[in-house]
Protein backbone atom coordinates (compact mmCIF):
# COMPACT_ATOMS: atom_id res chain seq x y z
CA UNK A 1 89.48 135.21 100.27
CA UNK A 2 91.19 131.79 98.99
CA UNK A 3 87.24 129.42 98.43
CA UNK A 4 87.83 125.94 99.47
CA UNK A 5 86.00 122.95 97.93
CA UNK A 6 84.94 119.33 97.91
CA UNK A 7 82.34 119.15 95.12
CA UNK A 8 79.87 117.22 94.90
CA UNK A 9 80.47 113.62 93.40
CA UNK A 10 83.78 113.29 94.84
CA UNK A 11 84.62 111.80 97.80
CA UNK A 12 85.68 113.45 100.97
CA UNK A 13 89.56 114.07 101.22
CA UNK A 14 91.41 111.00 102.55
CA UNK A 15 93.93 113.40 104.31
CA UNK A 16 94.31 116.79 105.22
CA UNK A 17 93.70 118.61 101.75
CA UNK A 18 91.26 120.46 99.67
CA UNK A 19 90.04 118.73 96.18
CA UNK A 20 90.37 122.55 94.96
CA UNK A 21 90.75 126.13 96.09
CA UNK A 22 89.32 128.75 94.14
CA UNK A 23 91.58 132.00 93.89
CA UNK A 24 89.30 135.47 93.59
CA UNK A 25 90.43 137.92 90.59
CA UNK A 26 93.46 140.35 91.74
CA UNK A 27 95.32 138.00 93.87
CA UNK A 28 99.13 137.94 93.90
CA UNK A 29 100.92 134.69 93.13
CA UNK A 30 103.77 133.10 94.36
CA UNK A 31 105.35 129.90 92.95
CA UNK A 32 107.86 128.16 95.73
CA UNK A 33 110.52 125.69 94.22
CA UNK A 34 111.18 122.79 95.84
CA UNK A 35 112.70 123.00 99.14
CA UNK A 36 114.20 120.57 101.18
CA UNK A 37 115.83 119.72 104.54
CA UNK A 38 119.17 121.84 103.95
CA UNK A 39 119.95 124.46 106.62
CA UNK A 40 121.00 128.24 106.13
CA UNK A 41 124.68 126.66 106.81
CA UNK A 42 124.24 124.85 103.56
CA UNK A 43 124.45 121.38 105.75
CA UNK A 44 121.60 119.15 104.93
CA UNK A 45 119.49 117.84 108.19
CA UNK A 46 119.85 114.35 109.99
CA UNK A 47 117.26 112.28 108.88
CA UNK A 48 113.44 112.33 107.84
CA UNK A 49 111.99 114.15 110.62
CA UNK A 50 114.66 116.85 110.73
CA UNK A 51 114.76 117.05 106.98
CA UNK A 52 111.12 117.16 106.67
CA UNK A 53 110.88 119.99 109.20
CA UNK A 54 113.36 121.78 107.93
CA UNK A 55 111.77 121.94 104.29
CA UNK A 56 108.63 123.12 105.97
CA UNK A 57 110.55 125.89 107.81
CA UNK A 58 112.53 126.81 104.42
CA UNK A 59 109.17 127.22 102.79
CA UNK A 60 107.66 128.98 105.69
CA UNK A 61 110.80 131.87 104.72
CA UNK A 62 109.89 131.65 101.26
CA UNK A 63 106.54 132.80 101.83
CA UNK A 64 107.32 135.37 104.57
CA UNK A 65 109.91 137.08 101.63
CA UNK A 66 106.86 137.24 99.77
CA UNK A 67 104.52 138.98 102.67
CA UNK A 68 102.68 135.27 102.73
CA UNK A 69 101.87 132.69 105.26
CA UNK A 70 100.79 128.98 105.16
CA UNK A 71 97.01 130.50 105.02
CA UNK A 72 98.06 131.66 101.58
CA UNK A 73 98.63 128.18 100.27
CA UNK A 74 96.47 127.12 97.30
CA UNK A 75 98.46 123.70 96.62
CA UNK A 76 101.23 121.68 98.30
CA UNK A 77 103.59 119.12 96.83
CA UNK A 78 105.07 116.55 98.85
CA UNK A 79 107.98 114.43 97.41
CA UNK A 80 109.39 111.20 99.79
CA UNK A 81 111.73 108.39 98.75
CA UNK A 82 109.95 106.15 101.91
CA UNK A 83 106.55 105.65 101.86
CA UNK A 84 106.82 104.45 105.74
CA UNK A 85 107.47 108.04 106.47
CA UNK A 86 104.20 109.34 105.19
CA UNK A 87 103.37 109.43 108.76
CA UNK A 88 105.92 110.97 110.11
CA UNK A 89 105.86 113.96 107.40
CA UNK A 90 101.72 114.19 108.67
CA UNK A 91 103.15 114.83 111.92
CA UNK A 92 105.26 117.73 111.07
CA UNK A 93 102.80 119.27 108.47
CA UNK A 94 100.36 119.46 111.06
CA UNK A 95 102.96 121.90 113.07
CA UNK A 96 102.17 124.30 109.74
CA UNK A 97 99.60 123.83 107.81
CA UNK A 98 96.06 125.86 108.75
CA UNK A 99 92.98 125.05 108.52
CA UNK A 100 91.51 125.21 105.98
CA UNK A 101 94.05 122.84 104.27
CA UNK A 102 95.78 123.69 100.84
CA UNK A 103 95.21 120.95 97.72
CA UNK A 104 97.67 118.40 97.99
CA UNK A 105 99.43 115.36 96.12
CA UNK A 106 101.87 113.55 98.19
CA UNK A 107 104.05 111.17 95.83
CA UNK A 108 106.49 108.89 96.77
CA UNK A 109 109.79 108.72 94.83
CA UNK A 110 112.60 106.34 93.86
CA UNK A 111 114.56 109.35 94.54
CA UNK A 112 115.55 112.63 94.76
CA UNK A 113 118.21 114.84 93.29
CA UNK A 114 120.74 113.43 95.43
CA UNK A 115 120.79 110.09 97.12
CA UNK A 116 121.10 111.85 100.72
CA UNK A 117 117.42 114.20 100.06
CA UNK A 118 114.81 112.09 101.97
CA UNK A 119 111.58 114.82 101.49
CA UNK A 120 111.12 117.69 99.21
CA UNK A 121 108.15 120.05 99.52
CA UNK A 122 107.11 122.96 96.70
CA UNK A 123 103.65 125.31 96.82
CA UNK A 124 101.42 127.61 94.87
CA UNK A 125 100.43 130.30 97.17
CA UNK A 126 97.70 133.28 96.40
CA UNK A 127 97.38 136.58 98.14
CA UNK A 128 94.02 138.48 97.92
């Protein structure tokens, strides 16, 4: 079972994240690459929303390959070139994220590799 924390000494999470999750001996790990709002058809999403929630449904199929679900995220990565769409992307995580939540950073970007990428997500996951 994937141990959650907020030590002592450190604030409370300003968002939805864990300061750390502890991973037991034996678990399987998966490492997700970046993914972002491009559909099976190889045509990228309209917009931040749609790109967002596609990158979230990508890596939702990346873990599934791997017999995982969001509950078997240790750490998210969240990549936007807009900083006024943090709330928008806290809208659509909250479609997939569990409780409790994975360790997070969210960083905002200059930009992506291309000019058209508005949001790219990437996770550590851990089966036990």
């Amino acid at each position: 079972m994937l141990k959650h924390l907020t030590p002592a000494g450190i604030a409370k999470p300003l968002g939805r994240y864990s300061h750390a999750v502890e991973i037991p001996p034996n678990a399987r790990w998966l490492y997700v690459s970046g993914q972002v709002g491009m559909m099976p058809d190889g045509k990228l999403a309209a917009g931040f929303e749609a790109q967002t929630e596609q990158a979230f449904a990508n890596l939702k199929a990346a873990l599934a390959a791997a017999g995982m679900g969001f509950a078997d995220v240790v750490k998210l990565t969240y990549y936007l070139t807009d900083a006024a769409n943090v709330a928008l992307l806290r809208k659509v995580r909250d479609r997939f994220i569990v409780d409790p939540p994975p360790a997070a950073t969210l960083a905002v970007i200059k930009a992506l590799a291309a000019p058209e990428l508005l949001f790219e997500i990437e996770a550590v996951a851990a089966k036990v």
